[in-house]
N, C-alpha and C. Protein backbone atom coordinates (compact mmCIF):
# COMPACT_ATOMS: atom_id res chain seq x y z
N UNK A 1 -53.91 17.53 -9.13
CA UNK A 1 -52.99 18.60 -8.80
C UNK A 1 -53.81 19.78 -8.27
N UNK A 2 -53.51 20.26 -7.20
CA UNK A 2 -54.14 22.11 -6.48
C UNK A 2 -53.84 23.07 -7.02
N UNK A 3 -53.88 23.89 -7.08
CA UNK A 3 -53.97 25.06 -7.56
C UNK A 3 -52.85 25.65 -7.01
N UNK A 4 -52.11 25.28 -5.80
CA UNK A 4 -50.79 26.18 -5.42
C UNK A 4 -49.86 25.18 -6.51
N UNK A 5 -50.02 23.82 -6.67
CA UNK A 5 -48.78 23.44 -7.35
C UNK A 5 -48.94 23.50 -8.28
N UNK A 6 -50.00 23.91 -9.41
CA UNK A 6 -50.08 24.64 -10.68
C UNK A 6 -48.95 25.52 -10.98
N UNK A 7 -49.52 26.86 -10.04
CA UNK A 7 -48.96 27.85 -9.99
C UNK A 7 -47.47 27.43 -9.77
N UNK A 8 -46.89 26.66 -9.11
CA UNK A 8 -45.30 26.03 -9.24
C UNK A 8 -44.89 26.10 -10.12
N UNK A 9 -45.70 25.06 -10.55
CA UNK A 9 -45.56 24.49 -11.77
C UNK A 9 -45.05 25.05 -13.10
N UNK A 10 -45.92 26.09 -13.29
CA UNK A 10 -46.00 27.20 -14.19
C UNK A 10 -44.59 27.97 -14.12
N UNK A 11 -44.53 28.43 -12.86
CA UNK A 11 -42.82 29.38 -12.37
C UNK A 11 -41.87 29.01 -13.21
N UNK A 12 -41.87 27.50 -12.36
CA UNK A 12 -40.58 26.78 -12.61
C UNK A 12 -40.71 26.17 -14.27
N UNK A 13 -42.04 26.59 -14.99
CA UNK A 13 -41.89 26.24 -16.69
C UNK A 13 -41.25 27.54 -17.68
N UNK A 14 -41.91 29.10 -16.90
CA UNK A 14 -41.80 30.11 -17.62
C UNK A 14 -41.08 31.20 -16.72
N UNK A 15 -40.50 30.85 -15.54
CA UNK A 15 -40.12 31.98 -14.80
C UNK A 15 -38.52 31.69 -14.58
N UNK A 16 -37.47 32.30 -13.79
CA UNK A 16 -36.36 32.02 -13.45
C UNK A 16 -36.41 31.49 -12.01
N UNK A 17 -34.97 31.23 -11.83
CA UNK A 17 -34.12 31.06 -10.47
C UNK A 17 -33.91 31.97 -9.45
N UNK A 18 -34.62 32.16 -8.22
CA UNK A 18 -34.41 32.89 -7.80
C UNK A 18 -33.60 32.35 -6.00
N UNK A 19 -32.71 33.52 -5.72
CA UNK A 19 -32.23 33.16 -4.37
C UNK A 19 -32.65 34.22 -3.26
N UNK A 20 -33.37 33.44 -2.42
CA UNK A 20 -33.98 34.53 -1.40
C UNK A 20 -33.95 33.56 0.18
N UNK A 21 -33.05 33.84 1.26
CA UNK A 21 -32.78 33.40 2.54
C UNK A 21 -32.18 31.93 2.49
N UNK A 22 -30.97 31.57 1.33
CA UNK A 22 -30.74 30.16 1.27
C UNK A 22 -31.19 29.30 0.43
N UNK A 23 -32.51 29.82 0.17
CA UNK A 23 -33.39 28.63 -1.03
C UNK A 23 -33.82 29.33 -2.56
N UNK A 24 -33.57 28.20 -2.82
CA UNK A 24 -34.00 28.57 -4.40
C UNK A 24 -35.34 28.17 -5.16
N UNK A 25 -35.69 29.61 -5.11
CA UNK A 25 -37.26 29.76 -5.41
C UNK A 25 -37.48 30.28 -7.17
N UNK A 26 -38.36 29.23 -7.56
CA UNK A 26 -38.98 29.88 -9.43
C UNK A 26 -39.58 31.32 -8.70
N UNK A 27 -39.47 32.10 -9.77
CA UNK A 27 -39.88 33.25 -9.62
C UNK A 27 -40.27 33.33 -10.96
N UNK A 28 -41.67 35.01 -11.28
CA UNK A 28 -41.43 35.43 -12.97
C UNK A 28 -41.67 36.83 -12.04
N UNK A 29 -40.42 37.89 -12.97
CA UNK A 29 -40.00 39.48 -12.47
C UNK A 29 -40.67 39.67 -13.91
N UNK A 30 -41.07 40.41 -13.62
CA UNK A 30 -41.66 41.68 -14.88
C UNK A 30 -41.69 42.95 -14.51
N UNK A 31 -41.35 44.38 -15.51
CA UNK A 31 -41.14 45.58 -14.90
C UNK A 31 -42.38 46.12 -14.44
N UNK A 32 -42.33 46.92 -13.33
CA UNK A 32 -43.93 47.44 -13.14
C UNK A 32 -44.43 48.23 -13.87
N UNK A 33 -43.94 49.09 -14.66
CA UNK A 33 -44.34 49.95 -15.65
C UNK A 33 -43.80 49.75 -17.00
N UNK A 34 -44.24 49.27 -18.30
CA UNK A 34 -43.54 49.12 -19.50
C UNK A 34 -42.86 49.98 -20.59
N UNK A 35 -43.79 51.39 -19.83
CA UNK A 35 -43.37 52.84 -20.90
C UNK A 35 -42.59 53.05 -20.15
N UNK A 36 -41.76 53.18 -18.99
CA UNK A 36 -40.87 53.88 -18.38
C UNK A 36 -39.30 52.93 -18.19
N UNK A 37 -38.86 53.77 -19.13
CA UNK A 37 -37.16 52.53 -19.22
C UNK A 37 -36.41 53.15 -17.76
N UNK A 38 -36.06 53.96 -17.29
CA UNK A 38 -35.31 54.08 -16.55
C UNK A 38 -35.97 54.06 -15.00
N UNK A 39 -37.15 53.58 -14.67
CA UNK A 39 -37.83 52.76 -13.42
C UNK A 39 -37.48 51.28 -12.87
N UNK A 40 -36.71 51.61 -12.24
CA UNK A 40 -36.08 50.26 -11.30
C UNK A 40 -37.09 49.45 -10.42
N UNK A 41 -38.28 49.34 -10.35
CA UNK A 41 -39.21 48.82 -10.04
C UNK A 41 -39.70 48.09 -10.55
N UNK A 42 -39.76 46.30 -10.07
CA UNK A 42 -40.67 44.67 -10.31
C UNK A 42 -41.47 45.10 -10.15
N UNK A 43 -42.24 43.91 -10.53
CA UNK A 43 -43.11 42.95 -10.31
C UNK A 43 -42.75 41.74 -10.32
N UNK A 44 -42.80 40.63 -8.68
CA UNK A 44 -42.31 38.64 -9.17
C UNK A 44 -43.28 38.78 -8.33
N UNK A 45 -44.08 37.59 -8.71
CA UNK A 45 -44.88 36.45 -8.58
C UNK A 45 -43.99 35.15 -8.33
N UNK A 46 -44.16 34.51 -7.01
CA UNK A 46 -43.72 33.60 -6.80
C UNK A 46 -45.10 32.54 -6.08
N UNK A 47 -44.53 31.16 -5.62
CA UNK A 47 -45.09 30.48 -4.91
C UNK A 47 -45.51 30.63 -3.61
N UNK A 48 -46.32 29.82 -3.14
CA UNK A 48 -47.09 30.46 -1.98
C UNK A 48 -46.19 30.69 -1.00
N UNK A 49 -45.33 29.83 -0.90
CA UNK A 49 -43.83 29.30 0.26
C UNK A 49 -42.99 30.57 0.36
N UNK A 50 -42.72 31.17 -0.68
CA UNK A 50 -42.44 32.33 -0.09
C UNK A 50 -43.08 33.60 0.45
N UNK A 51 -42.34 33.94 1.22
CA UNK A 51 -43.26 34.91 2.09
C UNK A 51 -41.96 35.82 2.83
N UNK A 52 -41.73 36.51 1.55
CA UNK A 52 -40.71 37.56 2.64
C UNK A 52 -40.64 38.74 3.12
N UNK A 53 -40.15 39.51 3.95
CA UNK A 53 -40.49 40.21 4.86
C UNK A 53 -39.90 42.03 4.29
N UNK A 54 -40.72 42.80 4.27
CA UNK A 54 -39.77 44.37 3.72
C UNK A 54 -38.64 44.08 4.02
N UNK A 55 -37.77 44.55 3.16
CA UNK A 55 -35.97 44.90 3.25
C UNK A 55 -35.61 43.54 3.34
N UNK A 56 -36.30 42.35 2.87
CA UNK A 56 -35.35 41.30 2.79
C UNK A 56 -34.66 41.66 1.02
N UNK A 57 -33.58 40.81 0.56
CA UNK A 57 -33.23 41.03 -0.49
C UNK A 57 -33.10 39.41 -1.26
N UNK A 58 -33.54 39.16 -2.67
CA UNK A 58 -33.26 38.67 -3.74
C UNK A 58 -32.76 38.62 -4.78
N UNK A 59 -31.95 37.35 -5.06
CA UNK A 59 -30.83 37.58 -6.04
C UNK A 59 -32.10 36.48 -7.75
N UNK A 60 -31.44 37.28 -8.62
CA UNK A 60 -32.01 36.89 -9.69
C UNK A 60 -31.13 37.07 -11.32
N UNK A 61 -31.23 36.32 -12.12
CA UNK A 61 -30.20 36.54 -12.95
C UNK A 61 -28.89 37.29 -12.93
N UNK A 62 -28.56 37.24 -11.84
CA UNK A 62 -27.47 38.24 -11.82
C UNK A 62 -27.38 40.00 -11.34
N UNK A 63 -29.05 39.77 -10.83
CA UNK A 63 -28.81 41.23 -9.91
C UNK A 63 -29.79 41.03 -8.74
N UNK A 64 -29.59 41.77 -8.22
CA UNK A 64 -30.18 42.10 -6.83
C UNK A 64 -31.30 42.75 -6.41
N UNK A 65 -32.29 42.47 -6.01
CA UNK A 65 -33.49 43.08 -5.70
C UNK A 65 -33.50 43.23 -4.14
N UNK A 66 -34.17 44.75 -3.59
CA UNK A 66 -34.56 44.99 -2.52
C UNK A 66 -36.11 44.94 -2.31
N UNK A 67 -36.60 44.08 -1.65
CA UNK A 67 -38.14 43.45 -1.53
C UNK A 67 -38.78 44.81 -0.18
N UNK A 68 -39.92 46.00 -1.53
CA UNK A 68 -40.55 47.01 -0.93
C UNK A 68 -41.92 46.39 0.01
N UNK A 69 -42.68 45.39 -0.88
CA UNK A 69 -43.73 45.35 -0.12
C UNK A 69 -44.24 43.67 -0.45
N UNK A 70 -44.94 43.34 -0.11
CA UNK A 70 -45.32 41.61 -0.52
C UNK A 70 -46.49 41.54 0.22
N UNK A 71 -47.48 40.69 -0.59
CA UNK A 71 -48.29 40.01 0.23
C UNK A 71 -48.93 39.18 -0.60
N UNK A 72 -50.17 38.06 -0.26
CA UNK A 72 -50.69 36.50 -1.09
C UNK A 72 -51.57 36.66 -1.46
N UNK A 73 -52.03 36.09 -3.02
CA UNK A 73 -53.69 36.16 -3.23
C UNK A 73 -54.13 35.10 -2.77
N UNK A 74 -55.10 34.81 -1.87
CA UNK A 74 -55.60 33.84 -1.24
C UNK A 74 -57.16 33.74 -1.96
N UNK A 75 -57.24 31.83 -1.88
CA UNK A 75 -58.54 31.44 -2.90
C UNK A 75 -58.71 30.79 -1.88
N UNK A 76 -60.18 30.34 -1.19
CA UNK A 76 -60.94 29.37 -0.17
C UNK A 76 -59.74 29.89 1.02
N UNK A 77 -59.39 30.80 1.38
CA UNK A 77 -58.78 31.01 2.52
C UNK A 77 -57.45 30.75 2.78
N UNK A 78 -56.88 29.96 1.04
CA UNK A 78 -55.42 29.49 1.04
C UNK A 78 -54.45 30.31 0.18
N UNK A 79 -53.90 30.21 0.57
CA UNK A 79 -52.55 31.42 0.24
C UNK A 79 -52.60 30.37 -1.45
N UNK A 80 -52.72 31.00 -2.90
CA UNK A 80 -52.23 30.59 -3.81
C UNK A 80 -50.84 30.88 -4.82
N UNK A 81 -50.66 32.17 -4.60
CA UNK A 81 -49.65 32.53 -4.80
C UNK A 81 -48.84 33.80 -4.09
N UNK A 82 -47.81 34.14 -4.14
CA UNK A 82 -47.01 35.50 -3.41
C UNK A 82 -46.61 36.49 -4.89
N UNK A 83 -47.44 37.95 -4.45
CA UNK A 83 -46.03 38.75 -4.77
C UNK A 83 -45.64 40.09 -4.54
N UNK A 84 -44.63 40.19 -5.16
CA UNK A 84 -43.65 41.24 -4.06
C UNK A 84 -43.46 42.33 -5.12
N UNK A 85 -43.42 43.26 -4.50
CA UNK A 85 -43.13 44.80 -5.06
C UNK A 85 -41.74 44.93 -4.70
N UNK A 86 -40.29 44.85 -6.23
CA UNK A 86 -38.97 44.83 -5.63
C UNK A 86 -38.38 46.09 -6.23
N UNK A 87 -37.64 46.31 -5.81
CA UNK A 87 -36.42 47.76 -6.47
C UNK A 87 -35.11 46.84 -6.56
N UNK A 88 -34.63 47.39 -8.16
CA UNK A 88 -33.43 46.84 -8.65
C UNK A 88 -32.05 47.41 -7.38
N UNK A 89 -31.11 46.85 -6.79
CA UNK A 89 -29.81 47.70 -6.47
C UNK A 89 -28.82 47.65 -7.17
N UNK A 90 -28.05 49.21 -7.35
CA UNK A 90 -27.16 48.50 -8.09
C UNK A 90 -25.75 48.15 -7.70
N UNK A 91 -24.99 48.06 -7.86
CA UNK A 91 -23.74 47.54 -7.15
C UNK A 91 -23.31 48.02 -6.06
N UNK A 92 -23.35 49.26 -5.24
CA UNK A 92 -23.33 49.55 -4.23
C UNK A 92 -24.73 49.57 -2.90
N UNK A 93 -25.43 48.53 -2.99
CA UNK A 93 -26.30 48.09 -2.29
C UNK A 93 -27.35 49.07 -2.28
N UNK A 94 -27.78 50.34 -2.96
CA UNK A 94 -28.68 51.28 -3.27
C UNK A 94 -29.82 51.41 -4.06
């Protein structure tokens, strides 16, 4: 097994469901800051396959993320995993 399908692997053992352009991608969201309760700001780590673009949006347990920034940690020159800097919206797309 490689090291990108580890990292799958792992998602889809300890992370959720996520919907981003049609497909359903393991994701793990964690808050970016732990002392600050009222900061609407991720952290997901996903698989290498995703790769999405500012202002795309992801759906996840039941809410909505607006995707600020993203990019891959790459090992021997290969993309091993993605992740994205998201902001929660809340029901009025904000």
């Amino acid at each position: 097994m490689n090291r990108q399908a580890l990292v799958t692997e792992l998602l889809q053992k300890y992370g959720c469901t996520a919907a981003w352009n049609g497909q359903k991608i393991p994701v793990l969201i964690r808050p970016l800051y732990l002392q600050r309760e009222e900061d609407d700001r991720y952290r997901c780590t996903a698989p290498c396959t995703f790769q999405p673009k500012t202002g795309d949006s992801l759906k996840c347990m039941g809410h909505d993320y607006a995707i600020l920034r993203s990019d891959g940690v790459f090992v021997g020159g290969h993309r091993l995993y993605t992740w994205a800097l998201l902001q929660m919206q809340d029901g009025w797309g904000r």
